[in-house]
N, C-alpha and C. Protein backbone atom coordinates (compact mmCIF):
# COMPACT_ATOMS: atom_id res chain seq x y z
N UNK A 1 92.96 96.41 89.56
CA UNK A 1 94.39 96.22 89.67
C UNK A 1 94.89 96.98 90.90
N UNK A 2 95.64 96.32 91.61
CA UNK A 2 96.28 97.20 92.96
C UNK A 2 97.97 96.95 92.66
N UNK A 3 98.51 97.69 93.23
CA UNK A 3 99.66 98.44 93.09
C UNK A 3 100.17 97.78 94.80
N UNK A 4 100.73 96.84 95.24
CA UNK A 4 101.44 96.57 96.64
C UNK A 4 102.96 95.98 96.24
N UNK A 5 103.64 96.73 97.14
CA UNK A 5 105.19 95.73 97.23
C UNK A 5 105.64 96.22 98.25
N UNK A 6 106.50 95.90 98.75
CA UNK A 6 107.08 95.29 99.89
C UNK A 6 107.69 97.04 100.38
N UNK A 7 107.57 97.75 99.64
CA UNK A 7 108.18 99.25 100.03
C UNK A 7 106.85 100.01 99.42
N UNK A 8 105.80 99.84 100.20
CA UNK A 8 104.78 100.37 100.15
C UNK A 8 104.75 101.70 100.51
N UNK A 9 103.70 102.98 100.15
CA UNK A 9 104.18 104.12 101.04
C UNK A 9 103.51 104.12 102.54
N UNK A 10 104.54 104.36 103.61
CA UNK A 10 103.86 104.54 104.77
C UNK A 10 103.28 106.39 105.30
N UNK A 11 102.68 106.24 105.87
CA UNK A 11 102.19 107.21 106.38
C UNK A 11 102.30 107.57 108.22
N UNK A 12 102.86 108.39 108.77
CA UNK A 12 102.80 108.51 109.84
C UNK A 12 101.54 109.13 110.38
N UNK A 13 100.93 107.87 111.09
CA UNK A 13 99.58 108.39 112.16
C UNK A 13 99.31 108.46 113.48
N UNK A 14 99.60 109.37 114.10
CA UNK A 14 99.30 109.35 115.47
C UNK A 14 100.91 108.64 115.81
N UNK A 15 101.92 109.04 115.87
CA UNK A 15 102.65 108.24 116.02
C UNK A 15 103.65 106.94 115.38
N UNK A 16 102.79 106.25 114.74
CA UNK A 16 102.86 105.05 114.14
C UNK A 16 102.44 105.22 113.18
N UNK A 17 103.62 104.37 111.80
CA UNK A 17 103.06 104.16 110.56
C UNK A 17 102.37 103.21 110.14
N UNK A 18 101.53 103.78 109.20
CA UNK A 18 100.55 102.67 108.63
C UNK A 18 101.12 102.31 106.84
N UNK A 19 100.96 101.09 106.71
CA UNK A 19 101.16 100.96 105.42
C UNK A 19 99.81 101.81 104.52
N UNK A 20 99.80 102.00 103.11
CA UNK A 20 99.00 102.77 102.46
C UNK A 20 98.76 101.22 101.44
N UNK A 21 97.63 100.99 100.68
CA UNK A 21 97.46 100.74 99.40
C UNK A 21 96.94 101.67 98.47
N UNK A 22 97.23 101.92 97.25
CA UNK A 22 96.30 102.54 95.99
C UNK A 22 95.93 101.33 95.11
N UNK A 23 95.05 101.84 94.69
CA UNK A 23 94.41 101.10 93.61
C UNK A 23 94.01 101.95 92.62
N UNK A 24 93.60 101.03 91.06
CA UNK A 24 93.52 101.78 90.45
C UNK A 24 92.89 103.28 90.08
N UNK A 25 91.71 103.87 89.86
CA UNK A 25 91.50 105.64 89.88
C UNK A 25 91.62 106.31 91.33
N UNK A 26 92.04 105.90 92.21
CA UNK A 26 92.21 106.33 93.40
C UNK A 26 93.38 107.16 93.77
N UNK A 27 93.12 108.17 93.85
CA UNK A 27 93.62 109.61 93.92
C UNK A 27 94.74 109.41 95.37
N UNK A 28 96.44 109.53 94.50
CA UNK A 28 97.47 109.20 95.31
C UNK A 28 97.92 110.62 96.11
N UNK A 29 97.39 110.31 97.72
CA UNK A 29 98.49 111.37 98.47
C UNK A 29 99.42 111.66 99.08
N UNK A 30 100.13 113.01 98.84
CA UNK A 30 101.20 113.05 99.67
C UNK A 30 101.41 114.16 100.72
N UNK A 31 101.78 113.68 101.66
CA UNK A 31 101.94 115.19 102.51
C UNK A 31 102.72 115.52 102.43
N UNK A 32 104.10 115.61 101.27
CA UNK A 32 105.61 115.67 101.29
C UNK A 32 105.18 116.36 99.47
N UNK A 33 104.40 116.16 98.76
CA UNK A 33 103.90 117.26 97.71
C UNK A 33 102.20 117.20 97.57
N UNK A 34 101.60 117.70 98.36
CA UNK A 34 100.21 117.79 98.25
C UNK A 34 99.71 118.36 97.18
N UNK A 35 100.30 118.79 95.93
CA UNK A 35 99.90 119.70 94.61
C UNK A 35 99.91 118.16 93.66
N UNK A 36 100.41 117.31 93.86
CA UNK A 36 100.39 116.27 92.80
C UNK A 36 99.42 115.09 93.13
N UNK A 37 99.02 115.15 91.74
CA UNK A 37 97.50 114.61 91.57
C UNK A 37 97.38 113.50 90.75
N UNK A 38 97.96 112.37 90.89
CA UNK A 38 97.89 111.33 90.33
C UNK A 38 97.42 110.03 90.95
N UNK A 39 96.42 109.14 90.16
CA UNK A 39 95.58 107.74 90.28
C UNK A 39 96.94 106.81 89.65
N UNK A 40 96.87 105.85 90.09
CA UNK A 40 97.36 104.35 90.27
C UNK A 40 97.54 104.05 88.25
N UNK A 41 95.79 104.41 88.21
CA UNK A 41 96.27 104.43 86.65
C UNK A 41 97.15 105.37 85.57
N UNK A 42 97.12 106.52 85.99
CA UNK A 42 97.79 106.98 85.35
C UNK A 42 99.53 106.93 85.34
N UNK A 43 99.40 106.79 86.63
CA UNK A 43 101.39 106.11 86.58
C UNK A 43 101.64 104.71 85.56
N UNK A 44 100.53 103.93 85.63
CA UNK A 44 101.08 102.69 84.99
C UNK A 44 100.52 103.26 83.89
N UNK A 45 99.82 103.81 82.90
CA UNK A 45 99.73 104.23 82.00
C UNK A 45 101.15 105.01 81.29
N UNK A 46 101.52 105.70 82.47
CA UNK A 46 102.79 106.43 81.95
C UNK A 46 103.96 105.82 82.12
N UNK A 47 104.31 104.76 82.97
CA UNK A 47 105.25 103.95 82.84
C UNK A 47 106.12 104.66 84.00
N UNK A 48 105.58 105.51 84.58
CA UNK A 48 106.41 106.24 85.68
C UNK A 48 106.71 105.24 86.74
């Protein structure tokens, strides 16, 4: 199961953003809270 819509998170690289995908157990990051540790599944598990 993958997780895409149209307000995907971007990431600034080198300049330019890149769109991101997650998928499901794939460990979501952020450089805006790098302490939070959540997979694709566990948000839709939690309904977050």
């Amino acid at each position: 199961m993958a997780i895409y819509m149209p307000n995907d998170p971007l990431v600034l690289v080198e300049g330019l953003y890149e769109e991101t995908l997650y998928t499901g157990d794939q460990l979501i990051s952020s450089p805006t809270f790098p302490e939070l540790k959540l997979t694709v599944n566990q948000i839709l598990q939690q309904g977050l």
